[in-house]
Protein backbone atom coordinates (compact mmCIF):
# COMPACT_ATOMS: atom_id res chain seq x y z
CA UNK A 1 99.43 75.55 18.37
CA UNK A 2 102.84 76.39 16.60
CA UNK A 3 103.95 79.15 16.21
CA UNK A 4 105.58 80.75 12.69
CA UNK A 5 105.76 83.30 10.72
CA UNK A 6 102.34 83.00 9.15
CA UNK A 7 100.57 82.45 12.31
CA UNK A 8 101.35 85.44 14.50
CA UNK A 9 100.78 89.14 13.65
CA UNK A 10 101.42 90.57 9.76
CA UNK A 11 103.81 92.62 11.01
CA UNK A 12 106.12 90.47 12.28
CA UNK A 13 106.81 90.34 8.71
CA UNK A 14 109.08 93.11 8.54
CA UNK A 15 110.52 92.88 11.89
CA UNK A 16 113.08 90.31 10.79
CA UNK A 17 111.35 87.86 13.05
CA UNK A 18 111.45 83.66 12.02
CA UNK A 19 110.04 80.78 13.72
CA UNK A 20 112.73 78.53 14.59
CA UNK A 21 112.30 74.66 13.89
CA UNK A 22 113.13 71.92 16.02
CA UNK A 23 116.25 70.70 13.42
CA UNK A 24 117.82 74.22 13.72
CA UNK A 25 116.90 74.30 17.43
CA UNK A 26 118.69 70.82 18.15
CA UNK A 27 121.83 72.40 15.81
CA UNK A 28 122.26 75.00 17.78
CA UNK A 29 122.06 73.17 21.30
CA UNK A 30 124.75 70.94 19.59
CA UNK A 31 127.06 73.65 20.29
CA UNK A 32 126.77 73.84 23.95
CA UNK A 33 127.90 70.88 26.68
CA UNK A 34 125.63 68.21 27.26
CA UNK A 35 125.28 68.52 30.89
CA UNK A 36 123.12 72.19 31.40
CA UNK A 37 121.69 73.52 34.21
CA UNK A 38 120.00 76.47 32.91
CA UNK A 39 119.86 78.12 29.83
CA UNK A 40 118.17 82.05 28.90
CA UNK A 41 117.15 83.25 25.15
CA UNK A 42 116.44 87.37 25.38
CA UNK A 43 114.03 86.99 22.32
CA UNK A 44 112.55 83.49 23.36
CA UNK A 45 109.31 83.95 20.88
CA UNK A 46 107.24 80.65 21.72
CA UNK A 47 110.15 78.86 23.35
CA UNK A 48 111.31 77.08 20.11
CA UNK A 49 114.59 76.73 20.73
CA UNK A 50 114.21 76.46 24.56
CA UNK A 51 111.73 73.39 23.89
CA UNK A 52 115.19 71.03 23.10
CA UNK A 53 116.20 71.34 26.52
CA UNK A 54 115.00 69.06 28.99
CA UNK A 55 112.69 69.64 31.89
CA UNK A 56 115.27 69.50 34.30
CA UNK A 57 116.70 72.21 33.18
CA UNK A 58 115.75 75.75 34.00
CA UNK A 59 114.69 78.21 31.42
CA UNK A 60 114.79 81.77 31.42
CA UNK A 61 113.35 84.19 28.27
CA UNK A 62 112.17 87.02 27.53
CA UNK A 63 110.16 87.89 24.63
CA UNK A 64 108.31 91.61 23.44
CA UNK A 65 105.10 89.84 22.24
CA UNK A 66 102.62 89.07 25.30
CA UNK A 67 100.94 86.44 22.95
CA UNK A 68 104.03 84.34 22.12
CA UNK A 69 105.13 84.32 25.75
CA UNK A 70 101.64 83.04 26.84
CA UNK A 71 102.18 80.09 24.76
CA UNK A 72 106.31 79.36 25.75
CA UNK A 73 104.74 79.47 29.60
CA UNK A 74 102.27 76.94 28.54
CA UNK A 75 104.28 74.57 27.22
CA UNK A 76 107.75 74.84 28.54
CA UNK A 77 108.34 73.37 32.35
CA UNK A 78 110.67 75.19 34.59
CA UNK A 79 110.44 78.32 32.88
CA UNK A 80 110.92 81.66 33.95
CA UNK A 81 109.12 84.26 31.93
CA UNK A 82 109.74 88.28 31.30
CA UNK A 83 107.67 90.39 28.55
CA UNK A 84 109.51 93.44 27.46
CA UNK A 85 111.63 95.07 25.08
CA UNK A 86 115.04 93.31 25.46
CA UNK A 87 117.01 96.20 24.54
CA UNK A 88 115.25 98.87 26.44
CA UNK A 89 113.98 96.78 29.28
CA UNK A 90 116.10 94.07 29.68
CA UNK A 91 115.03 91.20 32.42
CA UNK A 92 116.68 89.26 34.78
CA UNK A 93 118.88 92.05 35.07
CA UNK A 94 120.73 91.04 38.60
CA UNK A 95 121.75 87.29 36.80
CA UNK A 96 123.98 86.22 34.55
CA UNK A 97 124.24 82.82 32.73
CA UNK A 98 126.67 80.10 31.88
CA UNK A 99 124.90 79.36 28.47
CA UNK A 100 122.78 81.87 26.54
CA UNK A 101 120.94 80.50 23.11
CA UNK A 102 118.93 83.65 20.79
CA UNK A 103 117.64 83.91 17.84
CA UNK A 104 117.40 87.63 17.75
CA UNK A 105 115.15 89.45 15.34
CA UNK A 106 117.46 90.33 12.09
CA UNK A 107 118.40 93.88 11.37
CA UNK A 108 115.45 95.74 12.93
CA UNK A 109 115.45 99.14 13.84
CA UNK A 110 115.71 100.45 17.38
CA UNK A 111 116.66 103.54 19.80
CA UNK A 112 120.37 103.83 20.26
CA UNK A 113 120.64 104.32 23.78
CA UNK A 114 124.08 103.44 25.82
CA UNK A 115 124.47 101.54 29.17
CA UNK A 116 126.94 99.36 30.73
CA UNK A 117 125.75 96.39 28.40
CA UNK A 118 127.22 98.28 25.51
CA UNK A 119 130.21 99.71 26.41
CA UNK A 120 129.79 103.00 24.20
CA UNK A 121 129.82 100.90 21.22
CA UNK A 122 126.42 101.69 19.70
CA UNK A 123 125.15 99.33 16.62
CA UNK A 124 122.91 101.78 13.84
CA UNK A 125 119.81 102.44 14.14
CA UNK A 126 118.46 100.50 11.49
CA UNK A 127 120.68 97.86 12.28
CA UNK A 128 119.99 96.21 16.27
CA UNK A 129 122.04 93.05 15.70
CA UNK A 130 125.10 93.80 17.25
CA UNK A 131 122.55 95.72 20.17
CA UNK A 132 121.25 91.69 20.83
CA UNK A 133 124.72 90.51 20.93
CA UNK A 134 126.60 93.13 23.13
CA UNK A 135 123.21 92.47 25.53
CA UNK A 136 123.87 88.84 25.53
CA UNK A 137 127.60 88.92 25.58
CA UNK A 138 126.60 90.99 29.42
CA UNK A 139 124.59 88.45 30.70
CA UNK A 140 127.02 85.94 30.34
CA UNK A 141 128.98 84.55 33.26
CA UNK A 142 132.65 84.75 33.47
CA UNK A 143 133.38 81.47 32.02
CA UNK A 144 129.74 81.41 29.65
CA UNK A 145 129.27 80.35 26.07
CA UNK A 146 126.37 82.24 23.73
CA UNK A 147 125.27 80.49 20.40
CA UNK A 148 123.43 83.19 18.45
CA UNK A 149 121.82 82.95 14.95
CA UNK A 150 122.42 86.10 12.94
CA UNK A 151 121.73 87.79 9.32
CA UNK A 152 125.51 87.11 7.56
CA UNK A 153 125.53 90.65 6.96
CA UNK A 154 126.74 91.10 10.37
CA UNK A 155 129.95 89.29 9.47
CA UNK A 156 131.44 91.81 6.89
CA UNK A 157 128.97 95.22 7.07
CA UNK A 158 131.17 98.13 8.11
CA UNK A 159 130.87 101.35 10.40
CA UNK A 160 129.99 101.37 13.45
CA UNK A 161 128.84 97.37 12.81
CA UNK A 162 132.80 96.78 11.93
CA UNK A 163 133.92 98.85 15.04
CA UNK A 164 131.83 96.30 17.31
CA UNK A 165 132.76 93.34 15.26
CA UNK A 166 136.65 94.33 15.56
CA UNK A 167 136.29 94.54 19.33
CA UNK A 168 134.66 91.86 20.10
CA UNK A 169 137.12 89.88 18.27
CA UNK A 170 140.21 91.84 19.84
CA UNK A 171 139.04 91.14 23.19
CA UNK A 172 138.95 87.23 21.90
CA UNK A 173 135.47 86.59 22.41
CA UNK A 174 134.40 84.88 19.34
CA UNK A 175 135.13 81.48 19.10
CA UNK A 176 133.37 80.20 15.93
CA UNK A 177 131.33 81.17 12.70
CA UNK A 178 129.19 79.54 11.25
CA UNK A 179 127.66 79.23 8.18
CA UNK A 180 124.33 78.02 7.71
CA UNK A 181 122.66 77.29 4.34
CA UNK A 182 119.19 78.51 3.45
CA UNK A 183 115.64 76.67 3.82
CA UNK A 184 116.30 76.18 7.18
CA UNK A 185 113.19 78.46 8.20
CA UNK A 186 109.57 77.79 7.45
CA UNK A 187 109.10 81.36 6.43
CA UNK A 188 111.97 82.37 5.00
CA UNK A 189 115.06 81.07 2.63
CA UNK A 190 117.57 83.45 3.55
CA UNK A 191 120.77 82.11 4.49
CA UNK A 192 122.23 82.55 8.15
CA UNK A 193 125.23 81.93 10.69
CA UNK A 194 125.67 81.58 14.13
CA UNK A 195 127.95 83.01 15.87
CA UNK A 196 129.78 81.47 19.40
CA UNK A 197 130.84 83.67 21.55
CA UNK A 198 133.07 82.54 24.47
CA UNK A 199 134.24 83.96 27.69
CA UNK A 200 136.77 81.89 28.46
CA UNK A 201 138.57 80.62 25.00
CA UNK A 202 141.96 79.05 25.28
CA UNK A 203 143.48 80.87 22.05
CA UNK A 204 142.75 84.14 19.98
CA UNK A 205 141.95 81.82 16.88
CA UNK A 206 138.61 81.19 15.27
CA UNK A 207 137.07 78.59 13.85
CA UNK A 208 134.94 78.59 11.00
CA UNK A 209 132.74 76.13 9.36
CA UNK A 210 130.26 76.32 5.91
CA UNK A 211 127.70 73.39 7.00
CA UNK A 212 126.63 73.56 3.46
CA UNK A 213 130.00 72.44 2.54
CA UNK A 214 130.98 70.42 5.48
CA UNK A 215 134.13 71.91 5.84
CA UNK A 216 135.98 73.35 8.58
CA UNK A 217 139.01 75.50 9.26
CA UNK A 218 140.91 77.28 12.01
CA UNK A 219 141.32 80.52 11.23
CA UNK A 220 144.46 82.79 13.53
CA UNK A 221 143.71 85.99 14.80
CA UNK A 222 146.44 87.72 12.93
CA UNK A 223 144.68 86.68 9.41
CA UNK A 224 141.49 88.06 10.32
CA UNK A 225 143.52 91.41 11.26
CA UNK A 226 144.97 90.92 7.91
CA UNK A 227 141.31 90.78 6.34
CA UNK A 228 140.18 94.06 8.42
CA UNK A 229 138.50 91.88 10.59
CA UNK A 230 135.73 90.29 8.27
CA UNK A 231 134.51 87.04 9.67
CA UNK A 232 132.35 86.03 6.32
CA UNK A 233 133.12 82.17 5.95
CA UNK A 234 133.43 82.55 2.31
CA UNK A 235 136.62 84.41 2.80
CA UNK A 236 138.04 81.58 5.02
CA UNK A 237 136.51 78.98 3.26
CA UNK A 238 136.05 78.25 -0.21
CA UNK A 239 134.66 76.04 -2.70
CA UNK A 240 137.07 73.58 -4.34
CA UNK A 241 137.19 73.66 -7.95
CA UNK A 242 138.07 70.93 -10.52
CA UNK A 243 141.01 72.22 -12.38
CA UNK A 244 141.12 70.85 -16.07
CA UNK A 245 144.92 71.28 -17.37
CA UNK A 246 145.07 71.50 -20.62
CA UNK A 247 148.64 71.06 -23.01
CA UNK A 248 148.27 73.73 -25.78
CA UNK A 249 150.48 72.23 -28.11
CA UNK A 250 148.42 68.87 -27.37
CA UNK A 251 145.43 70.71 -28.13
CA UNK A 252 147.02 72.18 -31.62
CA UNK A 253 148.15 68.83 -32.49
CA UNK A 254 145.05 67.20 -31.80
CA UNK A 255 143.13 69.78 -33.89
CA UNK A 256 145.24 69.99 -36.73
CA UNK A 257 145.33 65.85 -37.48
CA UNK A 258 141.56 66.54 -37.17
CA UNK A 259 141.63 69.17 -40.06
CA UNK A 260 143.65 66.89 -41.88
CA UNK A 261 141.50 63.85 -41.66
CA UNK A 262 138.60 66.15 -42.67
CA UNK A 263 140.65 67.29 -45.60
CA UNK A 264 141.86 63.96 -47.08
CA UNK A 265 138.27 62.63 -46.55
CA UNK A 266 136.75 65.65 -48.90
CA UNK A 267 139.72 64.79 -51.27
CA UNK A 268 139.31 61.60 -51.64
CA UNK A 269 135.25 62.04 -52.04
CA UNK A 270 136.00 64.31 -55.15
């Protein structure tokens, strides 16, 4: 059986929680090398986007719902399981990882509580995001990569949200935005990005790309300090326009010799 929205518990419903299909899956594995070992989601629900990997490879997740993890053990091979709240009880906790993939539950609410995965920098309480991504920024390895679907209100909200955004991208560990467009989920249409984080990135620049658009650009650290450290795409990147120019006096010319032909046509009807 798969998994969705509309096939586990009602209340998922307001927990921010999306099944994630195999097209978004494979898009997000795109991001990563081709040649990996293992690979760990903290919120693994049913294993969707684990599922893309192949058998070789060894899977680690962790997931809050019993139910869901029964079924990612059942059909994912080499795969190690954990059930538990990711951000109170987090698993695996002696290992880190070269490549981390999540698809964290957007915006829920949860118990700000600090440890060394968060560096004092506590996201709201009605707000976790930035909780999943400071958790899986700490489990990965020296030289890792992360590529994390998030709510795009994570790229521009403020506060204490802003505060984690700004140091994450002061301590260059963002490496690309992007923007996804909507109806990518079977129960939802909101629109999304995913975020790459980096431990080992060559410059302090950032790319970002609007797959709606299909348009990319490199983006320098010192304009996103300019931009008080937003990371929407839309300010980076933006729609081309068609620009019409149009010659006033070409326009009054051709509008009066059309009032004239009107006029001598009348006159010469009388």
């Amino acid at each position: 059986m798969t998994y969705n929205i509309k096939s586990i518990k009602e209340e998922f419903k307001n927990k921010g929680i999306f099944y994630t299909p195999k097209e978004l899956a494979l898009f997000i594995k795109s991001f990563l090398p081709n040649e990996v070992n293992e690979i760990y989601d903290p919120t693994c629900g049913d294993g969707g986007l684990l599922e893309v990997f192949d058998d070789n490879v060894i899977k680690y997740g962790q997931e809050i719902n019993e139910e869901q993890l029964l079924v990612a053990k059942s059909k994912l091979i080499n795969f190690n399981g954990y059930c538990g709240d990711t951000l109170k009880d987090p698993g695996f906790k002696d290992k880190q990882f070269d490549y981390i993939v999540a698809n964290p539950p957007f915006s829920i609410n949860w118990e700000p509580k600090d440890d060394e995965r968060f560096n004092g920098l506590l996201a709201p309480k009605s707000k976790a995001d930035y909780a999943f991504i400071l958790h899986i920024l700490s489990k990965l390895s020296k030289n890792g990569i992360a590529i994390i679907m998030e709510y795009p209100g994570i790229l521009y909200r403020g506060n204490s949200e802003g505060k984690i955004r700004q140091w994450l991208i002061e301590n260059n560990y963002i490496e690309k935005i992007i923007l996804v467009p909507g109806d990518k989920f079977v129960d939802t249409k909101i629109a999304t990005c995913i975020i790459v984080l980096n431990k080992n990135k060559k410059d302090n620049n950032v790319l970002f790309i609007d797959d709606n658009l299909k348009k990319e650009r490199v983006v320098e650290f010192e304009e996103i300090k300019s931009n008080d450290f937003n990371l929407s795409v839309n300010q980076y990147i933006q729609e081309e326009k068609e620009i019409i120019n149009i010659d006033p006096i070409e326009l009054q010319t051709q509008a009066r010799k059309h009032f004239l032909n009107k006029l001598r046509a009348e006159l010469e009807f009388d």
